[in-house]
Structure formats: structure tokens, C-alpha cells
PDB file of N, CA and C in Angstrom:
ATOM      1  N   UNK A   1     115.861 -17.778   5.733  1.00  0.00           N
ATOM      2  CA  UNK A   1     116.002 -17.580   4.303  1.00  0.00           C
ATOM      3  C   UNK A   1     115.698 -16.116   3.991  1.00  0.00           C
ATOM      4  N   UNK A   2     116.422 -15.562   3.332  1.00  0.00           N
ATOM      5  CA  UNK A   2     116.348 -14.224   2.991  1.00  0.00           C
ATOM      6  C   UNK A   2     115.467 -14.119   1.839  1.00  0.00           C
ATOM      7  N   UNK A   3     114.677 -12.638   1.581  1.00  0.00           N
ATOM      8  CA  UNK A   3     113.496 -12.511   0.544  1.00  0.00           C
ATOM      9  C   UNK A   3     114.297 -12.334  -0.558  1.00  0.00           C
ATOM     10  N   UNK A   4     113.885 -12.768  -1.639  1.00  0.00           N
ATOM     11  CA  UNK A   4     114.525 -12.693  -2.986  1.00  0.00           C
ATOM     12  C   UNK A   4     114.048 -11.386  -3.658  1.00  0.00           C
ATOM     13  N   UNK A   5     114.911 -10.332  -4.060  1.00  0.00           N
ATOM     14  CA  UNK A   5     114.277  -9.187  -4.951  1.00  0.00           C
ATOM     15  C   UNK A   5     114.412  -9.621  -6.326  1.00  0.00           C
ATOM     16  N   UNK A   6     112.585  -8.862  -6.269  1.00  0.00           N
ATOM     17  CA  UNK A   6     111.741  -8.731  -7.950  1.00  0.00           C
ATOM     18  C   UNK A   6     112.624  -8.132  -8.783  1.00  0.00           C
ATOM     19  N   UNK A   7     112.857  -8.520  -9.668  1.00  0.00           N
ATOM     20  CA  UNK A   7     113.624  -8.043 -10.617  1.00  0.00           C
ATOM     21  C   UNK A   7     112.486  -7.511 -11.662  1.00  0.00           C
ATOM     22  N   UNK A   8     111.769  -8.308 -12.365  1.00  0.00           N
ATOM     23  CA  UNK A   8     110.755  -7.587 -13.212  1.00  0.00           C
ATOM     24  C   UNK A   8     109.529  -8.975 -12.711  1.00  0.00           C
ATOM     25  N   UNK A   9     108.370  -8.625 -12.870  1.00  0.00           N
ATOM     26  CA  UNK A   9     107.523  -9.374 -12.920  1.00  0.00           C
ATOM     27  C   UNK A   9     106.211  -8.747 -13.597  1.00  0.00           C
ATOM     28  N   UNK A  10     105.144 -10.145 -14.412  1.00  0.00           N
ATOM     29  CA  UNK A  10     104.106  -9.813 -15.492  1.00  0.00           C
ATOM     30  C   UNK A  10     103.123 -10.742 -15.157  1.00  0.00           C
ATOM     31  N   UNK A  11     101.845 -10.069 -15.188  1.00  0.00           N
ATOM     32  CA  UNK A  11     100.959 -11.056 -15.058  1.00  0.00           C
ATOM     33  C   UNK A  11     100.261 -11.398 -16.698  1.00  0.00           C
ATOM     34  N   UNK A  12      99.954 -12.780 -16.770  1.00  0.00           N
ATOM     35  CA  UNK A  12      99.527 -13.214 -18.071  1.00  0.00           C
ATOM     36  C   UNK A  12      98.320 -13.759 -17.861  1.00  0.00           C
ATOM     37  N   UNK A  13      97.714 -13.432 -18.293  1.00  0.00           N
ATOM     38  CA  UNK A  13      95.695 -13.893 -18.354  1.00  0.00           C
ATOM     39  C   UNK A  13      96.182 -15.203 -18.841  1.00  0.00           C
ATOM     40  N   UNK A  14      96.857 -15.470 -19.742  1.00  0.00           N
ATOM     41  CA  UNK A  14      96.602 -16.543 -20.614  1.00  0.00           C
ATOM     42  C   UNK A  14      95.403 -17.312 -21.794  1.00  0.00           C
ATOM     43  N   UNK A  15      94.671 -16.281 -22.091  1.00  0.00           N
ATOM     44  CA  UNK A  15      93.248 -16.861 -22.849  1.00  0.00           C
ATOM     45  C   UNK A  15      92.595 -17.492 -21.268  1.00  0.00           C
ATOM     46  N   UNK A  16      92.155 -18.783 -22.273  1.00  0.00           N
ATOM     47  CA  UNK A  16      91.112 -19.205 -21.476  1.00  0.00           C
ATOM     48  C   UNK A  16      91.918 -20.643 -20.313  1.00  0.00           C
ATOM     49  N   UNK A  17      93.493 -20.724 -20.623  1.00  0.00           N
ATOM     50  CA  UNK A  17      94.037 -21.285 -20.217  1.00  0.00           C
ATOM     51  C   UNK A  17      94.090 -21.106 -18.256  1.00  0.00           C
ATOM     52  N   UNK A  18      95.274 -21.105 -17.434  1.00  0.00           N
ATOM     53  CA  UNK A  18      95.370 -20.759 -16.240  1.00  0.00           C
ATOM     54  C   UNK A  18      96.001 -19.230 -16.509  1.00  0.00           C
ATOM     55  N   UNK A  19      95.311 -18.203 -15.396  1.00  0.00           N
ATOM     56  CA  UNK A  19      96.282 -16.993 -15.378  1.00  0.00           C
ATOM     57  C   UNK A  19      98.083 -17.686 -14.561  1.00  0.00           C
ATOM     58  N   UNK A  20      99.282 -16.809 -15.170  1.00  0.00           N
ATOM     59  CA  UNK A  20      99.876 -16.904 -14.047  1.00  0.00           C
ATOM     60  C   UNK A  20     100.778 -15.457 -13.810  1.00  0.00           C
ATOM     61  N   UNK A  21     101.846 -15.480 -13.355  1.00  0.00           N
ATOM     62  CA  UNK A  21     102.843 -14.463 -12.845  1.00  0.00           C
ATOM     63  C   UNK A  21     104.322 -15.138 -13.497  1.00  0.00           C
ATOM     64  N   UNK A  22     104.851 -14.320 -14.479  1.00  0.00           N
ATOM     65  CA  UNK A  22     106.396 -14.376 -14.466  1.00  0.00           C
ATOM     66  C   UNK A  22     107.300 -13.988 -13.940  1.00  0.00           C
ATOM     67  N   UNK A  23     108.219 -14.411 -13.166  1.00  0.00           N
ATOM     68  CA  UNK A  23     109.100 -12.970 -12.666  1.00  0.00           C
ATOM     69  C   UNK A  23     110.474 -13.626 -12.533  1.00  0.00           C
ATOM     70  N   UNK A  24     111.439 -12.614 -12.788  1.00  0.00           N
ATOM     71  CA  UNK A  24     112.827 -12.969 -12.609  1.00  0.00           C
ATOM     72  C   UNK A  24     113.528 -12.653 -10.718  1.00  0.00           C
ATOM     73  N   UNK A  25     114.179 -12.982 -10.582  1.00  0.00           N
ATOM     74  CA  UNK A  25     114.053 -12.898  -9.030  1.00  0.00           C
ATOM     75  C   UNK A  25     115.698 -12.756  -8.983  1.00  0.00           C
ATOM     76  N   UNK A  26     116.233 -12.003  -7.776  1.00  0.00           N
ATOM     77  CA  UNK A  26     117.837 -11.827  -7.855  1.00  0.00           C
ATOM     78  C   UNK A  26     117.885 -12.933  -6.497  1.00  0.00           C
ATOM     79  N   UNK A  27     118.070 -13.964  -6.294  1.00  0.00           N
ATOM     80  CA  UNK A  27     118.270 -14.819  -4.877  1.00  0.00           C
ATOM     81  C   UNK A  27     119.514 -14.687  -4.136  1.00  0.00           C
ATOM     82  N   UNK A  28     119.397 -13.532  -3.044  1.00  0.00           N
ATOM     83  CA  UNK A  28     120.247 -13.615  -1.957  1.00  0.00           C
ATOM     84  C   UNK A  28     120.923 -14.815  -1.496  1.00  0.00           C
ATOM     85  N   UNK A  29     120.263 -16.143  -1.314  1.00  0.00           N
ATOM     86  CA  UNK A  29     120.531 -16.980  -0.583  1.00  0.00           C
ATOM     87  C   UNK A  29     121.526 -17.627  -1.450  1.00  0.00           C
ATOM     88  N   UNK A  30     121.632 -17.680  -2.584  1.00  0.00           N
ATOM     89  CA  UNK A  30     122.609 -18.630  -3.349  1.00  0.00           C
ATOM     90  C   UNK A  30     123.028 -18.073  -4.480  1.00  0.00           C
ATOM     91  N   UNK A  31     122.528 -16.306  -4.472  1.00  0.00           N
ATOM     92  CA  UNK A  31     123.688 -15.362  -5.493  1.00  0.00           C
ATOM     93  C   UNK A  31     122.885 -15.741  -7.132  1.00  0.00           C
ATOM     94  N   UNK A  32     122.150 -16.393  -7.109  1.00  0.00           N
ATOM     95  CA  UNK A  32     121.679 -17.135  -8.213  1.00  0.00           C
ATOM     96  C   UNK A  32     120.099 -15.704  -9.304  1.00  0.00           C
ATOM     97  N   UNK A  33     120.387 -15.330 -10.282  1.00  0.00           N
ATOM     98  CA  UNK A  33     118.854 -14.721 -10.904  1.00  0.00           C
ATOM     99  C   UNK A  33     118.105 -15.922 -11.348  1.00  0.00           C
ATOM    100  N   UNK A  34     117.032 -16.006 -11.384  1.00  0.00           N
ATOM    101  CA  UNK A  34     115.706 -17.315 -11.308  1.00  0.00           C
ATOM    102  C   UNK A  34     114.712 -16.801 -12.048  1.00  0.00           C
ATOM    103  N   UNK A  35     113.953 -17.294 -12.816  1.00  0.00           N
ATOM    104  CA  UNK A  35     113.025 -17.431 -13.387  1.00  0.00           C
ATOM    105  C   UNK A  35     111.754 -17.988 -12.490  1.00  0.00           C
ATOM    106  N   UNK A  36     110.899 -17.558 -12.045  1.00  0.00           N
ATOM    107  CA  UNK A  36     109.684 -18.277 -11.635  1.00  0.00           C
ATOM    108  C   UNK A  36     108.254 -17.863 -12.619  1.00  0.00           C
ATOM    109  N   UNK A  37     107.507 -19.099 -12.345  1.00  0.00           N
ATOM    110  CA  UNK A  37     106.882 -19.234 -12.943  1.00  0.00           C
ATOM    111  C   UNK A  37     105.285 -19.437 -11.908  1.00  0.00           C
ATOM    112  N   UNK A  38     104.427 -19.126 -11.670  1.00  0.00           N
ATOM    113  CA  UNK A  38     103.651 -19.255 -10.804  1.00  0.00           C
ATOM    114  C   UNK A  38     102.059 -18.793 -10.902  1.00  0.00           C
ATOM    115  N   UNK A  39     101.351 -19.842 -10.711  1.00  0.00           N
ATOM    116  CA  UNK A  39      99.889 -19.911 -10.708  1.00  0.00           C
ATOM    117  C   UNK A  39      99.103 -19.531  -9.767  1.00  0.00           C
ATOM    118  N   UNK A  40      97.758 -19.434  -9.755  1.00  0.00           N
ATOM    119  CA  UNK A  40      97.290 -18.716  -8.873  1.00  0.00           C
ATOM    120  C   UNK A  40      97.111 -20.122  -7.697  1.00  0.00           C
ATOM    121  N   UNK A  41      96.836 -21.223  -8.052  1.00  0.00           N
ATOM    122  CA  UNK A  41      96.433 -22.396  -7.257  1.00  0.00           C
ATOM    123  C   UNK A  41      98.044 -22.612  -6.635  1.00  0.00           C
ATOM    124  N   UNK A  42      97.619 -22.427  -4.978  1.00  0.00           N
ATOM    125  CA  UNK A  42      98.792 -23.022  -3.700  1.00  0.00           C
ATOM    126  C   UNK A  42      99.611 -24.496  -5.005  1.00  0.00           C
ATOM    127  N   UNK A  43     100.966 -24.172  -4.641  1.00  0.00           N
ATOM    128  CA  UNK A  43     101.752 -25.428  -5.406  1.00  0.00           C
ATOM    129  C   UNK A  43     101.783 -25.184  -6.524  1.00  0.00           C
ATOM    130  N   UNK A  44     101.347 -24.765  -7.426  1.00  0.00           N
ATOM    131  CA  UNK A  44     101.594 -24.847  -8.935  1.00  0.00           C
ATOM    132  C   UNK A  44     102.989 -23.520  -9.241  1.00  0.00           C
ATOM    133  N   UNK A  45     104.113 -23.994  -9.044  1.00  0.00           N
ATOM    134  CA  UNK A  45     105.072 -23.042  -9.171  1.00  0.00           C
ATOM    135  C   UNK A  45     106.090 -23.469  -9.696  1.00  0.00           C
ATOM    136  N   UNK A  46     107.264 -22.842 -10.645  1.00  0.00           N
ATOM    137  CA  UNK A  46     107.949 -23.419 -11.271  1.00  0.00           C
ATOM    138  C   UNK A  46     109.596 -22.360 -11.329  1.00  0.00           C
ATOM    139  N   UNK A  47     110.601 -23.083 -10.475  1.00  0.00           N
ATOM    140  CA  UNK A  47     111.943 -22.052 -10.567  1.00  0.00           C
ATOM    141  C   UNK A  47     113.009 -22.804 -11.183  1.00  0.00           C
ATOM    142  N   UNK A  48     113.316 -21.752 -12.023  1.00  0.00           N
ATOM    143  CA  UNK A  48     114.437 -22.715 -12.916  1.00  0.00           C
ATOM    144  C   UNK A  48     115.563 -21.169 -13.154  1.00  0.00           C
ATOM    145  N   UNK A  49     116.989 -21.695 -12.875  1.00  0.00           N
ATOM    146  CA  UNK A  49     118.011 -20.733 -13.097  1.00  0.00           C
ATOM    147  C   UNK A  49     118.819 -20.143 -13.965  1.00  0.00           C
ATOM    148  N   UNK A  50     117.912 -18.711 -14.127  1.00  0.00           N
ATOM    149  CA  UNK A  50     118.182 -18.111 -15.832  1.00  0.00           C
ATOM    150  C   UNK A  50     120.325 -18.430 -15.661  1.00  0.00           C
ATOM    151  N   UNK A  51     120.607 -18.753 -14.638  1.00  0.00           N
ATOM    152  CA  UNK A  51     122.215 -18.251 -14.883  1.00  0.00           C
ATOM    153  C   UNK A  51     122.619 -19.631 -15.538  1.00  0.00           C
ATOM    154  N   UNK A  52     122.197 -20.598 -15.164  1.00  0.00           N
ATOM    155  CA  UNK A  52     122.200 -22.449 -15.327  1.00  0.00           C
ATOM    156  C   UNK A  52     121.586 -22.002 -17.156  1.00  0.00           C
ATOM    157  N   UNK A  53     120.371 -21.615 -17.163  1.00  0.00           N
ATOM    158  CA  UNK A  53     119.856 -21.339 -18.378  1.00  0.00           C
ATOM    159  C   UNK A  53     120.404 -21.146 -19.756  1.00  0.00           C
ATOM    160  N   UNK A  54     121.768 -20.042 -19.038  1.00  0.00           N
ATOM    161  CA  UNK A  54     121.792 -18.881 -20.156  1.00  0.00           C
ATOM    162  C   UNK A  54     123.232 -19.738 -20.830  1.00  0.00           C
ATOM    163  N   UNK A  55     124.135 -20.070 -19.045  1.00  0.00           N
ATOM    164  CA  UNK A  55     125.440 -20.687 -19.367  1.00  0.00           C
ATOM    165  C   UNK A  55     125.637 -22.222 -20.091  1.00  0.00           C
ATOM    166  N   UNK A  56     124.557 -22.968 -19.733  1.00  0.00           N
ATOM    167  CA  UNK A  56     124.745 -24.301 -20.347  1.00  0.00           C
ATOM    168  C   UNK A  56     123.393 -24.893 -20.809  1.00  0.00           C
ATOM    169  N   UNK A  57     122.411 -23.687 -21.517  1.00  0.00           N
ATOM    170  CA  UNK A  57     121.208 -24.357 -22.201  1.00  0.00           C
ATOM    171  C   UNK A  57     120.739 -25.548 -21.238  1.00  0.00           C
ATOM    172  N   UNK A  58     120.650 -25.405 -19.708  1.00  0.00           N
ATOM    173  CA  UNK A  58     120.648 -26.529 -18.990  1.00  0.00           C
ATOM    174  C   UNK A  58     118.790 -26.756 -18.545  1.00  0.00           C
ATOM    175  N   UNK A  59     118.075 -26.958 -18.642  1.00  0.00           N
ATOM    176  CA  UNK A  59     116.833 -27.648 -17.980  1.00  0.00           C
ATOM    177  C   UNK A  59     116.894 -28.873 -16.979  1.00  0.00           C
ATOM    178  N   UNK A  60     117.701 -29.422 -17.132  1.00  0.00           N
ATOM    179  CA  UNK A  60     117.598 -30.435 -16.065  1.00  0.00           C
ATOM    180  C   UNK A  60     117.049 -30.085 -15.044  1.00  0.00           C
ATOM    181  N   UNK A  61     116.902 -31.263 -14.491  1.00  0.00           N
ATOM    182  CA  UNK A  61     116.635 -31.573 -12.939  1.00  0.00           C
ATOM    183  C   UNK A  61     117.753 -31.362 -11.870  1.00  0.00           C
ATOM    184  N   UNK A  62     118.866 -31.731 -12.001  1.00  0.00           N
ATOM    185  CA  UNK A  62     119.887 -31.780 -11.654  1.00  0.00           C
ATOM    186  C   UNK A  62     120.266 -30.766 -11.386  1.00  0.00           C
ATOM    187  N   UNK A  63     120.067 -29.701 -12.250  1.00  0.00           N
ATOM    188  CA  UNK A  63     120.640 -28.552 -11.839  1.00  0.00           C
ATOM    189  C   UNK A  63     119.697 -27.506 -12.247  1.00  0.00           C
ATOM    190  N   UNK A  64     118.831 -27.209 -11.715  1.00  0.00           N
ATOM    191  CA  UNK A  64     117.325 -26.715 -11.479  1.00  0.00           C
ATOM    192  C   UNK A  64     116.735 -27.198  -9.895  1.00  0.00           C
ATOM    193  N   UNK A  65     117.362 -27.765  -9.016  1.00  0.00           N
ATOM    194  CA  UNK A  65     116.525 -28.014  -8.214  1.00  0.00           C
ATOM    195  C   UNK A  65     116.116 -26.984  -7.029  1.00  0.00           C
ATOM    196  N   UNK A  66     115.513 -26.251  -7.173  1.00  0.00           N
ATOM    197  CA  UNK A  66     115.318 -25.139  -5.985  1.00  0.00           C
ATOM    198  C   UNK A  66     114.208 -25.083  -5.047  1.00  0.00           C
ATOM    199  N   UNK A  67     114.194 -26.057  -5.011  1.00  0.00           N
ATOM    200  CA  UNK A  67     112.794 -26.217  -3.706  1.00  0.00           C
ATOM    201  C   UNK A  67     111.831 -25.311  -4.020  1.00  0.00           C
ATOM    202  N   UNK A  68     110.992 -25.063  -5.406  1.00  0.00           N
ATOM    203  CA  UNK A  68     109.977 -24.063  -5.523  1.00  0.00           C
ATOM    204  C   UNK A  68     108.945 -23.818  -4.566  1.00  0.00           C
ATOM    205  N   UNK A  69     108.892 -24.750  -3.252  1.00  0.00           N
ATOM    206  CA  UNK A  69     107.854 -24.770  -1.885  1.00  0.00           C
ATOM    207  C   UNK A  69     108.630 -23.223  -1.444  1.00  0.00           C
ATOM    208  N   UNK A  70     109.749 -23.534  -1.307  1.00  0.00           N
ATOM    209  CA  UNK A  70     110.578 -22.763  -0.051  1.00  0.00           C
ATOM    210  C   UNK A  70     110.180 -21.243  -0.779  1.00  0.00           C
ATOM    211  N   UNK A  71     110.280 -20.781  -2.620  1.00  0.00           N
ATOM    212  CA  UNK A  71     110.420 -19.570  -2.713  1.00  0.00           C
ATOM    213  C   UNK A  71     108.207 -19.248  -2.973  1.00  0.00           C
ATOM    214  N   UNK A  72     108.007 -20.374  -3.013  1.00  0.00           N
ATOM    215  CA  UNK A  72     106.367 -19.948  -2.929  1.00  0.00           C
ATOM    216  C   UNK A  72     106.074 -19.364  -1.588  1.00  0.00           C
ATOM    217  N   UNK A  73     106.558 -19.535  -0.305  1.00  0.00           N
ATOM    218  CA  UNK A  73     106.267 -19.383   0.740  1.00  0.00           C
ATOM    219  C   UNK A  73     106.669 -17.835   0.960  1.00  0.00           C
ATOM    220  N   UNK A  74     107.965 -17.174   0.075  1.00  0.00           N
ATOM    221  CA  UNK A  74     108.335 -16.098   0.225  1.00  0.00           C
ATOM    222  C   UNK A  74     107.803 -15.105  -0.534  1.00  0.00           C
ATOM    223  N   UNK A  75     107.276 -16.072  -1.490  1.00  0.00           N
ATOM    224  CA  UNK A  75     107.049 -14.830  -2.902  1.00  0.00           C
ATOM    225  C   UNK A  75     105.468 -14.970  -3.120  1.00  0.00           C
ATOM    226  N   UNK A  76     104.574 -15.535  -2.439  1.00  0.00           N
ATOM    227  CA  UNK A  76     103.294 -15.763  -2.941  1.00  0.00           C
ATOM    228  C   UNK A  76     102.722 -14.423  -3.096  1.00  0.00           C
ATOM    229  N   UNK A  77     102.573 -13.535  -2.071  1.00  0.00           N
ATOM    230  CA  UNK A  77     101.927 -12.053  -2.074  1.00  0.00           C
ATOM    231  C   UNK A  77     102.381 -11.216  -2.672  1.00  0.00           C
ATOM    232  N   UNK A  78     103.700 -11.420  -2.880  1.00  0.00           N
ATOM    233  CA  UNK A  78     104.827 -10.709  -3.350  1.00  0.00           C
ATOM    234  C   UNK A  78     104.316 -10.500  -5.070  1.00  0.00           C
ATOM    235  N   UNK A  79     104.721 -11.499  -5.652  1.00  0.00           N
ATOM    236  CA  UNK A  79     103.907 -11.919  -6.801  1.00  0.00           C
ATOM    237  C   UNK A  79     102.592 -11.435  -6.891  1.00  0.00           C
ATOM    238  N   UNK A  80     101.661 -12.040  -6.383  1.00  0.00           N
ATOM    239  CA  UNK A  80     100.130 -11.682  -6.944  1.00  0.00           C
ATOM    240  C   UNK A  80      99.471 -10.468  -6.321  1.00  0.00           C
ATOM    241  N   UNK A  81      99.968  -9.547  -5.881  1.00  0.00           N
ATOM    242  CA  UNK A  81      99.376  -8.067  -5.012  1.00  0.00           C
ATOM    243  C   UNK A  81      99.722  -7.597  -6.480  1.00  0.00           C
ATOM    244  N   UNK A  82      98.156  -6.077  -6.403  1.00  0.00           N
ATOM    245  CA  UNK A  82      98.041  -5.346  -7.514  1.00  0.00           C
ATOM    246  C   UNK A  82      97.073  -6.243  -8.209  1.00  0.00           C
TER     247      UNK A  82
END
């Protein structure tokens, strides 16, 4: 699996809530820009496809499914360094 380039990414304190990391991601592997969403706790990660997003107001499941394991494994350090 090829590394996905950062497109922009932000870290959010969140109050007193969980901190996390936003970042848009350009995905080599399936041509796709992504939205992730990601916490500091292993597993708590969330990818959903700004292109699915933008073209058909889509959230589903169905067409959102991106194995968020597979891009946590690529992007964990990536994300939270600094």
C-alpha cells in the first residue's frame, strides 16, 4: 500500500473533550482525497471521501468504506509528530 500525501492537517485540543488531528489526505492507492479524522487512542479513527462527500452529499457506509485500520497504520506518526 502506498503512503497517502498530507494535504493539510490541524490539531484540535478540543476543550475538555478528546484532542484529535484533521487532515485531508490525496490516496495514491484508489486516486481518492479523504478526510480523516483521528484520535490520539490506537483505533479511534475515522475516513470518509471528501470526493463521495462533495459529489453526492454521501455519508454512507456503503460508500465510505476504507478500512480506517489500513490508513491508521500508515498515517499514525505521520499525523501526530510536532
Amino acid at each position: 500500500m502506498l503512503i497517502p500525501g498530507i494535504v493539510d492537517k490541524e490539531f484540535h485540543p478540543n476543550g475538555s473533550a478528546a484532542s484529535f488531528v484533521a487532515a485531508i489526505i490525496d490516496d495514491p492507492n484508489d486516486g481518492e482525497t479523504k478526510l480523516v479524522i483521528m484520535f490520539e487512542e490506537l483505533g479511534h479513527i475515522a475516513v470518509l471521501s471528501l470526493d463521495r462527500l462533495i459529489d453526492s452529499e454521501d455519508i454512507s457506509v456503503k460508500n465510505n468504506s476504507h478500512h480506517a485500520d489500513r490508513h491508521e497504520d500508515l498515517l499514525r506518526d505521520l499525523l501526530w509528530e510536532d
